[in-house]
C-alpha atoms as a PDB file:
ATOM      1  CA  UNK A   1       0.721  62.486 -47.102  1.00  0.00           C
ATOM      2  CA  UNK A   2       0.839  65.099 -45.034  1.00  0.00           C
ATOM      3  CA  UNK A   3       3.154  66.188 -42.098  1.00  0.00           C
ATOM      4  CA  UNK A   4       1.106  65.577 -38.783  1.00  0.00           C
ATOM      5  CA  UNK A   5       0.836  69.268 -36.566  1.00  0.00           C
ATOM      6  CA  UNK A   6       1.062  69.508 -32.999  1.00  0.00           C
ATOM      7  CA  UNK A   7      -2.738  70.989 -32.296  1.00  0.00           C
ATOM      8  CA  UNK A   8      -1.195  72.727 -29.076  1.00  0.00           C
ATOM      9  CA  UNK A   9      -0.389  72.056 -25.473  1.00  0.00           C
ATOM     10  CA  UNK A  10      -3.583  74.113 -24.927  1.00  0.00           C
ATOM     11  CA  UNK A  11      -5.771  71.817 -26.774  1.00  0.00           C
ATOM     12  CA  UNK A  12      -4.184  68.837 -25.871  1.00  0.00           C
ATOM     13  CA  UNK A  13      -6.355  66.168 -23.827  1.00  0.00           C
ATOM     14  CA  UNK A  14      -6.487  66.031 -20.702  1.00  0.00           C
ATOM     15  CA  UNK A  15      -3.955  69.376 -20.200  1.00  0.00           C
ATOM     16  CA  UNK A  16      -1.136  67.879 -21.784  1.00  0.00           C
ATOM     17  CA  UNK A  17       0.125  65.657 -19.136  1.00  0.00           C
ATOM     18  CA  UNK A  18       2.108  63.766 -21.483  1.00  0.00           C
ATOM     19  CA  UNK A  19       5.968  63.659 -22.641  1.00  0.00           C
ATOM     20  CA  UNK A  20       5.185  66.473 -25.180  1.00  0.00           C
ATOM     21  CA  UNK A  21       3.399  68.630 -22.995  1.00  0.00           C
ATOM     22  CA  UNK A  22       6.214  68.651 -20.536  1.00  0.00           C
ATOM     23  CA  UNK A  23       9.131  69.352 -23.196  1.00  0.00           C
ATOM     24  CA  UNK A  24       6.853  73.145 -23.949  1.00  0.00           C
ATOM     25  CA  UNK A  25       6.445  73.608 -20.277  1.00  0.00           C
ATOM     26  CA  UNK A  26       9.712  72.995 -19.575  1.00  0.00           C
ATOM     27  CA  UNK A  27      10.521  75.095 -22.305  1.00  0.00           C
ATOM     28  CA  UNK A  28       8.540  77.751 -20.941  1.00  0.00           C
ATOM     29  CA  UNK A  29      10.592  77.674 -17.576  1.00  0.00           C
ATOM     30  CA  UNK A  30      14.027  77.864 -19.318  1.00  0.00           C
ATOM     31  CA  UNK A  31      12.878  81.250 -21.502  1.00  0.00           C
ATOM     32  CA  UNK A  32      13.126  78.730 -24.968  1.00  0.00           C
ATOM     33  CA  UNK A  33      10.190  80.399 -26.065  1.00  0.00           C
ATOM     34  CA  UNK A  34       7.201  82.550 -24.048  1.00  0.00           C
ATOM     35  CA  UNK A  35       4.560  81.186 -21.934  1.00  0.00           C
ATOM     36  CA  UNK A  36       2.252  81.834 -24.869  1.00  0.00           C
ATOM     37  CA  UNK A  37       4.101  79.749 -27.039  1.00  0.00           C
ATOM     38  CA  UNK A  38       1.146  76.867 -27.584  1.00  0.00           C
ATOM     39  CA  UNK A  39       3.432  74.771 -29.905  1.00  0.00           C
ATOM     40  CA  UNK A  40       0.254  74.884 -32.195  1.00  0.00           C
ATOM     41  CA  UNK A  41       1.200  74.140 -35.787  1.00  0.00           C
ATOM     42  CA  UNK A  42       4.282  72.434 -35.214  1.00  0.00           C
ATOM     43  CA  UNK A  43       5.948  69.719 -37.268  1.00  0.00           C
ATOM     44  CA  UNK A  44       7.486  66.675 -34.698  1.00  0.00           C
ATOM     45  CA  UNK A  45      10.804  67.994 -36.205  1.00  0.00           C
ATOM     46  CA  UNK A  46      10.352  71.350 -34.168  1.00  0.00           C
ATOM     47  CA  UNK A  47       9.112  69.281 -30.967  1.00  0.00           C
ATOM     48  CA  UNK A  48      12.119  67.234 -30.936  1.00  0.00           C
ATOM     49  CA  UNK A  49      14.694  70.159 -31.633  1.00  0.00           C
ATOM     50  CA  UNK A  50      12.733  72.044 -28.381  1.00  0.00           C
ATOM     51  CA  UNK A  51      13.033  69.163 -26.506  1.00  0.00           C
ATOM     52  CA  UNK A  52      17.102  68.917 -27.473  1.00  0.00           C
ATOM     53  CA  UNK A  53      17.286  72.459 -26.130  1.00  0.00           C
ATOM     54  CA  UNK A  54      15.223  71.819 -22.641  1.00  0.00           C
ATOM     55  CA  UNK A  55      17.478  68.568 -22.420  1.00  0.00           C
ATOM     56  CA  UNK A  56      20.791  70.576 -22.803  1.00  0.00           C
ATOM     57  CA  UNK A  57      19.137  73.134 -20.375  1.00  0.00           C
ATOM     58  CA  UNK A  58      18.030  70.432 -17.854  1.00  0.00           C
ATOM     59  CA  UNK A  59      21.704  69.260 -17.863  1.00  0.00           C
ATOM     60  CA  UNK A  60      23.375  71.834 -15.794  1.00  0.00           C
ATOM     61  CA  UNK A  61      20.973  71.356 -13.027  1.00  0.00           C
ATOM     62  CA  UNK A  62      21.892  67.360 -13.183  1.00  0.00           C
ATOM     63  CA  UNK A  63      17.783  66.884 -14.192  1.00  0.00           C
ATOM     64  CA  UNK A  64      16.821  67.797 -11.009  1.00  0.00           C
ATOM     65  CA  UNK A  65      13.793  70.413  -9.512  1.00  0.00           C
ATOM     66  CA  UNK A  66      15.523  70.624  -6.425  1.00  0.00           C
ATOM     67  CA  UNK A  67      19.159  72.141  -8.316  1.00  0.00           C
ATOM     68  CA  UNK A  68      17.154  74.762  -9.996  1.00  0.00           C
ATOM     69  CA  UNK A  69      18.204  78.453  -8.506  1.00  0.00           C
ATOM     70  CA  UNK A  70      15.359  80.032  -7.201  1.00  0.00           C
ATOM     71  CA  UNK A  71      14.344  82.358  -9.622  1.00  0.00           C
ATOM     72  CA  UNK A  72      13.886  79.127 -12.339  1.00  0.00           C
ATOM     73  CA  UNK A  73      12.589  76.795  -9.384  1.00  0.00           C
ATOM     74  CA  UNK A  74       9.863  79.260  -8.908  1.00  0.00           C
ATOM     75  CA  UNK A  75       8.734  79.439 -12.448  1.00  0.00           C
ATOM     76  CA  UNK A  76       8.672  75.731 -12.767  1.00  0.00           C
ATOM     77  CA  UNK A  77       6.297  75.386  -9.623  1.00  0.00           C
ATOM     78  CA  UNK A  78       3.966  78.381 -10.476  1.00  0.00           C
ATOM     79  CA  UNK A  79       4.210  76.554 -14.195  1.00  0.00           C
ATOM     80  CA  UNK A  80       3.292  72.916 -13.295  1.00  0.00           C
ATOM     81  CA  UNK A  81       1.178  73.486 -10.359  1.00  0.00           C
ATOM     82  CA  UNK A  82      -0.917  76.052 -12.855  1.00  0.00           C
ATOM     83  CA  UNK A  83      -0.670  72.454 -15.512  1.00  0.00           C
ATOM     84  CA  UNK A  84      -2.101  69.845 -12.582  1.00  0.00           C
ATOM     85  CA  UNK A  85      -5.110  72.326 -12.091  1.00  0.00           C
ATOM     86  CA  UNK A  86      -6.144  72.949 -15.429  1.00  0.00           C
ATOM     87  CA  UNK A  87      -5.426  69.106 -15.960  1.00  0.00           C
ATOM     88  CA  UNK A  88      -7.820  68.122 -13.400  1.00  0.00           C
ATOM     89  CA  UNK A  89     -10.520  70.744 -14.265  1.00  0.00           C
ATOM     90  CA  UNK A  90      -9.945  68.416 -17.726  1.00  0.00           C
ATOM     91  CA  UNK A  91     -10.701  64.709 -16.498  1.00  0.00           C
ATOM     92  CA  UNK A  92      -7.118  64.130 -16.348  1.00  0.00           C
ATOM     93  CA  UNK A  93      -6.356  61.585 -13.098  1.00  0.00           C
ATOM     94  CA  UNK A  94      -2.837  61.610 -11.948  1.00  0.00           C
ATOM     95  CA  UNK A  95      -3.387  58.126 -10.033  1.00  0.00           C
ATOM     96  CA  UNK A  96      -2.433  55.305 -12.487  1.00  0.00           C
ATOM     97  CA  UNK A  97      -5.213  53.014 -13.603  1.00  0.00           C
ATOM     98  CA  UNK A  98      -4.844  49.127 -13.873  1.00  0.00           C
ATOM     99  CA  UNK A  99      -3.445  48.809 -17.591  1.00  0.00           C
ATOM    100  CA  UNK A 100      -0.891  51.967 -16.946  1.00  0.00           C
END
């Protein structure tokens, strides 16, 4: 059988507004790898060590947006509110339907 690849946060339905999607933006933010890093290709072994790394990075700001220093707390906005755009343009609805 064989391994299952990540097809890429850019190809991902619906923009990627999922757990995975998240773990490469926030990845993005911290400098783990570039902003045109798609992820594409990648075993769930890679996803999970990136998402170690954003976890340990997420840790000295206490998890928080709002402990970010400003430099990183810019990123992060310019990154996610460039996400919930493209998202939308995609179908995706950020209100939560009946069985979510």
């Amino acid at each position: 059988m064989a391994d299952k690849r990540y097809h890429g946060i850019d190809k991902d339905p619906k923009g990627a507004m999922n757990p995975t999607g998240n773990i490469i933006r926030d990845a993005w933010v911290f400098g783990l790898i570039p902003e045109t890093e798609t992820c594409e290709g990648w075993l769930v072994q890679g996803i999970d060590a990136l998402y170690d790394k954003v976890t340990t990075e997420w840790e000295k700001y206490g998890h928080l947006v709002s402990n970010l220093p400003p430099e990183l707390a810019e990123k992060h906005s310019r990154i996610y509110q460039r996400a919930v755009a493209e998202a939308k343009a995609k179908g995706w609805n950020p209100e939560l339907g009946e069985n979510d």
